[in-house]
N, C-alpha and C. Protein backbone atom coordinates (compact mmCIF):
# COMPACT_ATOMS: atom_id res chain seq x y z
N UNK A 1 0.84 -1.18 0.00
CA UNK A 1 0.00 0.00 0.00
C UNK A 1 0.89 1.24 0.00
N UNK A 2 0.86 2.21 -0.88
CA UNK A 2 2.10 3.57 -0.78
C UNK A 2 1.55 4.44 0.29
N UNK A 3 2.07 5.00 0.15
CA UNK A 3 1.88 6.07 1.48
C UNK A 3 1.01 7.26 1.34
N UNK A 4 0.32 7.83 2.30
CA UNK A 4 -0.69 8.72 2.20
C UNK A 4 -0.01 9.83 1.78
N UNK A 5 -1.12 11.18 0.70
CA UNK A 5 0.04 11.86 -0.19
C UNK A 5 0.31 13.23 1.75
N UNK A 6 -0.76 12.76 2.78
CA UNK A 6 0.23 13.72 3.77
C UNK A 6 1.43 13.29 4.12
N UNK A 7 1.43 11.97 4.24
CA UNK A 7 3.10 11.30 4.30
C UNK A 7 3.60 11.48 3.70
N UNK A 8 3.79 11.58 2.12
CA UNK A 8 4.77 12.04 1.18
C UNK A 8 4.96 13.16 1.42
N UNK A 9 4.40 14.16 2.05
CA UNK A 9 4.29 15.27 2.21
C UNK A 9 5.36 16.08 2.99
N UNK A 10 5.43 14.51 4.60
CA UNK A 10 6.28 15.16 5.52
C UNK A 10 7.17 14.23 5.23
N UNK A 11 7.89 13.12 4.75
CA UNK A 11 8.68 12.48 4.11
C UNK A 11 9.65 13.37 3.18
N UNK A 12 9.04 13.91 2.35
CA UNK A 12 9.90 15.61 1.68
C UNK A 12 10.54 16.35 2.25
N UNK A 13 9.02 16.66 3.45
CA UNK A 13 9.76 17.76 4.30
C UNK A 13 11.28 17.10 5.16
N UNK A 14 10.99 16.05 5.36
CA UNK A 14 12.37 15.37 6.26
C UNK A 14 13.78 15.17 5.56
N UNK A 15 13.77 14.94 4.02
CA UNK A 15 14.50 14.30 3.80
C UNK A 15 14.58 16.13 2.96
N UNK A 16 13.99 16.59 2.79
CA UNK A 16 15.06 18.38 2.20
C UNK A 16 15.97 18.86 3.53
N UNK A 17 14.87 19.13 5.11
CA UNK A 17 15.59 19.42 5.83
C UNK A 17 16.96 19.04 5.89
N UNK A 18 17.33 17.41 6.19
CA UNK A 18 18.17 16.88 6.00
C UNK A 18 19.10 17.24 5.08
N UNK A 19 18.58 17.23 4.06
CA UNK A 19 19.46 17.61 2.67
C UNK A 19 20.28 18.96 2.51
N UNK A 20 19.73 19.91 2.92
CA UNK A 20 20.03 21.23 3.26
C UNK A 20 21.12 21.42 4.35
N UNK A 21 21.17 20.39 5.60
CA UNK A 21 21.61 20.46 6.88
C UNK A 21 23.14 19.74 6.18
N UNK A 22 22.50 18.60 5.78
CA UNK A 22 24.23 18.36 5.73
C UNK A 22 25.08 19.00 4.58
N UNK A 23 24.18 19.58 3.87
CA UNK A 23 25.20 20.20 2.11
C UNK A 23 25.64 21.83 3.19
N UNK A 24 25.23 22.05 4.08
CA UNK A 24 25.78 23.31 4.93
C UNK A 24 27.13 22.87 5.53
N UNK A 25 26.85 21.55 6.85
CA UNK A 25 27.94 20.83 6.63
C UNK A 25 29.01 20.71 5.94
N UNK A 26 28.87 20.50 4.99
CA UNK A 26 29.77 20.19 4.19
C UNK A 26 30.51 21.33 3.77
N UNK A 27 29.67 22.27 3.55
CA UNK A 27 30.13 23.36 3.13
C UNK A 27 31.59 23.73 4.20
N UNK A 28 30.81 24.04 4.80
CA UNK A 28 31.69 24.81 6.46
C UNK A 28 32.94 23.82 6.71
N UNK A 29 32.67 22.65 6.71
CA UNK A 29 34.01 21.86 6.39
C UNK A 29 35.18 21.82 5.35
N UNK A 30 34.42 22.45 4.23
CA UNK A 30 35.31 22.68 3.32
C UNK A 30 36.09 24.04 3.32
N UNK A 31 34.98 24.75 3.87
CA UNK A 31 35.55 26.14 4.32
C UNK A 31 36.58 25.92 5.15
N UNK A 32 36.56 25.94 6.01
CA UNK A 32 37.56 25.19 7.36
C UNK A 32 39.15 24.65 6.95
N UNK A 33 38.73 23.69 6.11
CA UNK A 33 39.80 22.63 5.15
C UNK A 33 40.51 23.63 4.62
N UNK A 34 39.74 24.53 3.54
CA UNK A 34 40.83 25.58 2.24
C UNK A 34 41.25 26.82 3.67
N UNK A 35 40.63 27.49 4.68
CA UNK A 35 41.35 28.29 5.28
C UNK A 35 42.27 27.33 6.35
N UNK A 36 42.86 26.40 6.54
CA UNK A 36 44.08 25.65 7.48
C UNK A 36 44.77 25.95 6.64
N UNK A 37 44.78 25.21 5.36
CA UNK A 37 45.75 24.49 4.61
C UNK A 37 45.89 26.31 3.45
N UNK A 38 45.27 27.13 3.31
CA UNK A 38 44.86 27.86 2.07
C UNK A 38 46.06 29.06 2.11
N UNK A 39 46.43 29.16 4.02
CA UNK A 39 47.85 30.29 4.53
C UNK A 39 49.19 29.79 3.75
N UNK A 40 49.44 28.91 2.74
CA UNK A 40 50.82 28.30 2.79
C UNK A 40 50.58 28.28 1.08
N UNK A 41 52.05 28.45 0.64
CA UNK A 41 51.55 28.24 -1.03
C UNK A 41 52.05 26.58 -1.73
N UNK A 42 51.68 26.56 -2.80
CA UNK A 42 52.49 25.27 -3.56
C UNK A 42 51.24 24.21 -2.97
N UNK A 43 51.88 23.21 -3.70
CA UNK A 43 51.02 21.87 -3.88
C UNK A 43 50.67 21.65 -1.89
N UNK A 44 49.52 20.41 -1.90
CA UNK A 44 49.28 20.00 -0.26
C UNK A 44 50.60 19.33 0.53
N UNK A 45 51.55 18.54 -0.21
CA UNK A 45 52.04 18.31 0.09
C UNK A 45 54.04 18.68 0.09
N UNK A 46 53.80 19.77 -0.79
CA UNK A 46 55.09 20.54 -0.36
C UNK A 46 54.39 21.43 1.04
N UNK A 47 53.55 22.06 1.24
CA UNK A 47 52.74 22.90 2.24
C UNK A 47 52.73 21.89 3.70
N UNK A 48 52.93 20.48 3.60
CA UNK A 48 53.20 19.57 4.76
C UNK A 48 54.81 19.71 5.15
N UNK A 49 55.77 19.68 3.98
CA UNK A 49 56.93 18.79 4.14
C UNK A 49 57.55 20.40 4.95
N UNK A 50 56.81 21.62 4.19
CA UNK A 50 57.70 22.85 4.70
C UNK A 50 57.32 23.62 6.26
N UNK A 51 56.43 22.88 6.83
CA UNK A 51 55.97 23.20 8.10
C UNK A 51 57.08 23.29 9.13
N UNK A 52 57.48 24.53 9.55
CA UNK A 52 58.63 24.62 10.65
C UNK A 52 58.83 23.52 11.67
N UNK A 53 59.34 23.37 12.15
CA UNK A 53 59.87 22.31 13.41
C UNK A 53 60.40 22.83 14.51
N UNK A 54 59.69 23.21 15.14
CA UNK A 54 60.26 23.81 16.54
C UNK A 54 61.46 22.90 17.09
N UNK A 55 62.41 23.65 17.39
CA UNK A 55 63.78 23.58 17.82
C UNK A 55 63.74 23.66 19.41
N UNK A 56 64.19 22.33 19.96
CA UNK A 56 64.31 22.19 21.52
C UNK A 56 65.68 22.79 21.98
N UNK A 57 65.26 23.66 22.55
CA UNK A 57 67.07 23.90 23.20
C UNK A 57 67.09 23.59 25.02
N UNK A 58 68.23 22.64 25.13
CA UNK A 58 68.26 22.02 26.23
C UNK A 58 69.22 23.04 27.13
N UNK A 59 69.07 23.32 28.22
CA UNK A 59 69.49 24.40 28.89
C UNK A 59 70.57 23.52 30.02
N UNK A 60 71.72 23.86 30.33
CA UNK A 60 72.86 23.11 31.14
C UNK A 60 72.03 22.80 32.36
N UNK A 61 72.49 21.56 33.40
CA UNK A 61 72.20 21.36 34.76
C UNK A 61 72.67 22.41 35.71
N UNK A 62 71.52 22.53 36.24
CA UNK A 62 72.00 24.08 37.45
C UNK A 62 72.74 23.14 38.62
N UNK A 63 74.20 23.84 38.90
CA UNK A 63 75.03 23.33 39.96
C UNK A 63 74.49 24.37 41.29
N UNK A 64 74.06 22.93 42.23
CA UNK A 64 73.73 23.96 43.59
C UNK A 64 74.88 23.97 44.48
N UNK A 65 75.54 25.18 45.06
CA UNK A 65 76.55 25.30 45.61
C UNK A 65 76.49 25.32 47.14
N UNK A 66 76.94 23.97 47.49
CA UNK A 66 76.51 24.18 49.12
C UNK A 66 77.99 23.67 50.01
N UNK A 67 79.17 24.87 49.45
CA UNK A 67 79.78 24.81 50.37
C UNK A 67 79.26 25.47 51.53
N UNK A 68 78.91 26.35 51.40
CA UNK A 68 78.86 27.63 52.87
C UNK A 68 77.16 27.12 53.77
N UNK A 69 76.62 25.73 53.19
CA UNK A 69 75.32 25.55 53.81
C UNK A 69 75.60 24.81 55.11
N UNK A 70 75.24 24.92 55.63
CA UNK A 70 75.01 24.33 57.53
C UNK A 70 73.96 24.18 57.92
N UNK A 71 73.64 22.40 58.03
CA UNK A 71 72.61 22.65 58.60
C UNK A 71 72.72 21.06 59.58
N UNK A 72 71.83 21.07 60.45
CA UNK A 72 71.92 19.61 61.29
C UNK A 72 71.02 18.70 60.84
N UNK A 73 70.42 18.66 59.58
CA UNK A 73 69.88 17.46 59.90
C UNK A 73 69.87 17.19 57.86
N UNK A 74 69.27 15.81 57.71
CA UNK A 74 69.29 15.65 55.85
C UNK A 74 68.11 16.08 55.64
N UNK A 75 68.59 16.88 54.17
CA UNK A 75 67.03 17.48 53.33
C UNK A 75 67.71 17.16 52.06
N UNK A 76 66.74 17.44 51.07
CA UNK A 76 66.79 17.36 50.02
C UNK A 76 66.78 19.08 49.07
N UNK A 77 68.01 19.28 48.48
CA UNK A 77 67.89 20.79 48.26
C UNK A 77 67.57 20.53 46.73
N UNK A 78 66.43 21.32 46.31
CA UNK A 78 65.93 21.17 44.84
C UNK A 78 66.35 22.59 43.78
N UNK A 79 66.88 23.51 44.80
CA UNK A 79 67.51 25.21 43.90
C UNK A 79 68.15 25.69 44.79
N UNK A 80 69.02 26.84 44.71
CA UNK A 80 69.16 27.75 45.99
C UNK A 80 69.37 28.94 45.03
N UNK A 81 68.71 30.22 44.99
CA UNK A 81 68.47 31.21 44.41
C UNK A 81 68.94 32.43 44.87
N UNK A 82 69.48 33.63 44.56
CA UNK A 82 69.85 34.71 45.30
C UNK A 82 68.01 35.60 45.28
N UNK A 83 67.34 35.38 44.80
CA UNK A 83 66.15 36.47 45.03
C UNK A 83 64.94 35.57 45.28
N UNK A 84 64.41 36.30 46.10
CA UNK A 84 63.24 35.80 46.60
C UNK A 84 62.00 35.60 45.17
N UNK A 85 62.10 36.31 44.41
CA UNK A 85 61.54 36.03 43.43
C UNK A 85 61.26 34.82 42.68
N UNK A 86 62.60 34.16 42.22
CA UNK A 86 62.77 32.91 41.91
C UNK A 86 62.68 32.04 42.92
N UNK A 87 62.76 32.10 43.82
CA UNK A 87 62.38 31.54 45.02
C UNK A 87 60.98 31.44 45.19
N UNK A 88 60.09 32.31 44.92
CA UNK A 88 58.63 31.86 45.21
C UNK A 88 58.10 30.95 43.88
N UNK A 89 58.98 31.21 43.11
CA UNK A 89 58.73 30.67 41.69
C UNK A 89 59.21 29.39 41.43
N UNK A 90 60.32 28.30 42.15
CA UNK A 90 60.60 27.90 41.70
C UNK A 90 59.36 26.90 43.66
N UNK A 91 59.38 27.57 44.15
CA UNK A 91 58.07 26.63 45.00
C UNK A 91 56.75 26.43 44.69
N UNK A 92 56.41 27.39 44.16
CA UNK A 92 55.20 27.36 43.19
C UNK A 92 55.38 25.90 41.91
N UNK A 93 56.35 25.68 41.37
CA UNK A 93 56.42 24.53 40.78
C UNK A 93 56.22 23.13 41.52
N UNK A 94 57.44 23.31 42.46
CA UNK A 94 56.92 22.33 43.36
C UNK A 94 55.86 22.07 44.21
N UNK A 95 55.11 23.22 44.24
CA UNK A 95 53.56 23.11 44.94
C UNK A 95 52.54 22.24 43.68
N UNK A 96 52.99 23.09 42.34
CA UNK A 96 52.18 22.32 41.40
C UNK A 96 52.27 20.85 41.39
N UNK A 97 53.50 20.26 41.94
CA UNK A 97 53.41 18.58 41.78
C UNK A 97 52.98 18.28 42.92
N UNK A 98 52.40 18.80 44.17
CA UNK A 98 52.23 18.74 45.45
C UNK A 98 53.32 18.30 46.22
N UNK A 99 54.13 18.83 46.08
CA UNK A 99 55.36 18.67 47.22
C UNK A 99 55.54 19.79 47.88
N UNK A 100 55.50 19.56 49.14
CA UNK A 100 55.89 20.71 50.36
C UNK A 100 57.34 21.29 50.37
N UNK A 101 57.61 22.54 50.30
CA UNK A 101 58.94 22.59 50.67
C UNK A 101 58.96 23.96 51.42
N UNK A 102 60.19 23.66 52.22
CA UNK A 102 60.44 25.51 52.80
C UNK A 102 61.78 25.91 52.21
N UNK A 103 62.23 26.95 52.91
CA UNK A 103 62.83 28.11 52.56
C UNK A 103 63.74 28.21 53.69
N UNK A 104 65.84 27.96 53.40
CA UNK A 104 66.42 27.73 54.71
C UNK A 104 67.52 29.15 53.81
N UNK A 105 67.26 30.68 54.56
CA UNK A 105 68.52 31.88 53.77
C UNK A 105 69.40 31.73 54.73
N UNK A 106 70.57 31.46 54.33
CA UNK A 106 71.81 31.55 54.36
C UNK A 106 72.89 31.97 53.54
N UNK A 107 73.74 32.88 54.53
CA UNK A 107 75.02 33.54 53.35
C UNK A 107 74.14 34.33 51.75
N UNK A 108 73.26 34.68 52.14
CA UNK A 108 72.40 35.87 51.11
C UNK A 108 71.87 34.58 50.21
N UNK A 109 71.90 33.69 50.48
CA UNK A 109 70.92 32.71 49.35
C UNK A 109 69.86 31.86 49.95
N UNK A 110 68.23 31.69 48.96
CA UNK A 110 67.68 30.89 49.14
C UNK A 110 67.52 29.73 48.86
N UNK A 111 67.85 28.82 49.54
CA UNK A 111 67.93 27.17 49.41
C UNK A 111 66.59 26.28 49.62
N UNK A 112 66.12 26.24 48.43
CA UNK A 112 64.34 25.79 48.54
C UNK A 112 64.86 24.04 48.77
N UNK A 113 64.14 23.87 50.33
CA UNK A 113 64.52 22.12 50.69
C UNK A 113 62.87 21.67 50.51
N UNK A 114 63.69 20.20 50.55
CA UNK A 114 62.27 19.42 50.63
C UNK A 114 62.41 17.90 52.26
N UNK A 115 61.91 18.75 53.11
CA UNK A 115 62.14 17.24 54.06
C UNK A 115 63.44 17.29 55.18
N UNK A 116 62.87 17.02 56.27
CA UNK A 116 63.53 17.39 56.92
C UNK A 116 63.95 15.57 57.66
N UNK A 117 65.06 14.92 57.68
CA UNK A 117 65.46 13.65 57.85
C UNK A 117 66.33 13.52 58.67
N UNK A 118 66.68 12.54 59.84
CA UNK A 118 67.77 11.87 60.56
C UNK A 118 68.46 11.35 59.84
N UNK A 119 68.51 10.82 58.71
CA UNK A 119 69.62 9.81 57.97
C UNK A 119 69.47 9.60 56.10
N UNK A 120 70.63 9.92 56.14
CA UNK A 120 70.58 9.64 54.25
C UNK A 120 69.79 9.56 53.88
N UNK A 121 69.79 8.04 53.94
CA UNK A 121 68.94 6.85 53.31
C UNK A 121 67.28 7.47 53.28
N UNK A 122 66.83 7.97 54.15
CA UNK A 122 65.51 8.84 53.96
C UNK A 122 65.16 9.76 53.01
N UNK A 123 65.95 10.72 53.27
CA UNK A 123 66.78 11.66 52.23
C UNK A 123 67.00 10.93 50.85
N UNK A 124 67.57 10.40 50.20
CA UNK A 124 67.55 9.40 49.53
C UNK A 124 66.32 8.97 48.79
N UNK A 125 65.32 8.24 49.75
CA UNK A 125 64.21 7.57 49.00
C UNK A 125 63.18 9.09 48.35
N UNK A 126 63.16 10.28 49.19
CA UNK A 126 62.74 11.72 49.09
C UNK A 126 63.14 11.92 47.62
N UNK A 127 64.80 12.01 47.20
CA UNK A 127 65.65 12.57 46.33
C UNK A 127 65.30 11.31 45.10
N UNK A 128 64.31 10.31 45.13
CA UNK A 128 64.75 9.63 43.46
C UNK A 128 62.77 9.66 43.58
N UNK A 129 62.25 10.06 44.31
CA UNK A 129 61.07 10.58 44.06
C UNK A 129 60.98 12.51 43.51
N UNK A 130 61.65 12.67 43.94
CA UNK A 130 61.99 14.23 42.89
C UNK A 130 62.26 14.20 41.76
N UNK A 131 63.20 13.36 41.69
CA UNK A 131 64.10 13.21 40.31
C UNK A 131 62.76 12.57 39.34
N UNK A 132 62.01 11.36 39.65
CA UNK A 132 61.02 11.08 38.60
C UNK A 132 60.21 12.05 38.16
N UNK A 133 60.01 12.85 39.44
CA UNK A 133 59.06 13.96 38.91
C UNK A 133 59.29 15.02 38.50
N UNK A 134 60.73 14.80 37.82
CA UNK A 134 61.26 15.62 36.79
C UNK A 134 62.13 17.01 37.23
N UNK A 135 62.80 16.99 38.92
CA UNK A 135 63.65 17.71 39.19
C UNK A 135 64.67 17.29 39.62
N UNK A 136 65.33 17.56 38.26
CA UNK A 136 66.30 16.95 38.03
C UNK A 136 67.83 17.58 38.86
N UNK A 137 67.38 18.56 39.29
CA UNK A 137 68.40 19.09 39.81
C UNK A 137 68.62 19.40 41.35
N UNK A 138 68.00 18.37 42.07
CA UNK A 138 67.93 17.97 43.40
C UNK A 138 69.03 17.51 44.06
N UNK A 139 69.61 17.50 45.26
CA UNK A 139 71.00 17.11 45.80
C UNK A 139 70.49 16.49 47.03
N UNK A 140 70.83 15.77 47.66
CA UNK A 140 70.55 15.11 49.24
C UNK A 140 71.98 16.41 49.89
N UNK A 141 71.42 16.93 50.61
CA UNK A 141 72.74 17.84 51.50
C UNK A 141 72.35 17.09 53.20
N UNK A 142 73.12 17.60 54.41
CA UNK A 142 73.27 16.94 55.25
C UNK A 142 73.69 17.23 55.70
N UNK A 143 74.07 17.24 57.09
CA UNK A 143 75.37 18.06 58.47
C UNK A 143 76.79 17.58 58.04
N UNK A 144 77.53 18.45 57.92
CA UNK A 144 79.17 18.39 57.44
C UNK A 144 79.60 17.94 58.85
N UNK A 145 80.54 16.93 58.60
CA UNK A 145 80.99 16.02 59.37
C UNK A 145 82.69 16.23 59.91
């Protein structure tokens, strides 16, 4: 039995809506497509091969200098900075991974520690949990003997 001509009616109406909706689609995708690719000249694929490559530049290991540090007990020193500036800045990082640390000035520098320990070996398990989490420039320091 075919369909009543009001069903053909809204059957039209469904399948133009449709028709209209996705040829817009399409459109806007193509739009999209020619303005990414449309900033660069020459064929699609010279316009791939000539795409810059950001250049990593690896910056030297910061040496922390702790002759002149004194202290009685093991920590873990992760910077020691002459300005308080970099100093709030470089705890603010370590706050971002949630690690606690304070602030020990001595001889005009700040020495951002992490942990305050009776023995190495504590110090130690502290210092290769830093290091995974990517501070790399952590030292176990300790009472000079």
């Amino acid at each position: 039995m075919p369909p009543s001509p009001r069903a053909q009616k809204g059957y039209m109406l469904v399948g133009m809506v449709f028709w209209f909706i996705s040829r817009g689609i399409f459109y806007i995708m193509l739009y999209l497509l020619a303005f990414i690719i449309g900033g660069m000249d020459g064929p699609i694929l010279e316009r791939i091969k000539n795409i810059p490559i950001p250049r990593i530049q690896l910056r030297p290991r910061q040496q922390i200098n702790t002759s002149n540090f004194n202290i009685s007990y093991y920590t873990v020193l992760t910077g020691a900075f002459a300005s308080p500036a970099e100093t709030a800045t470089h705890q603010g990082k370590l706050a971002e991974a949630r690690i606690r640390s304070h602030v020990i000035i001595q001889n005009g520098l700040h020495y951002v520690c992490v942990g305050r320990y009776m023995s190495a070996n504590e110090a130690n398990i502290t210092f290769e949990k830093l290091r995974d989490k990517g501070f790399s420039t952590a030292i176990v320091a300790g009472p000079v003997q």
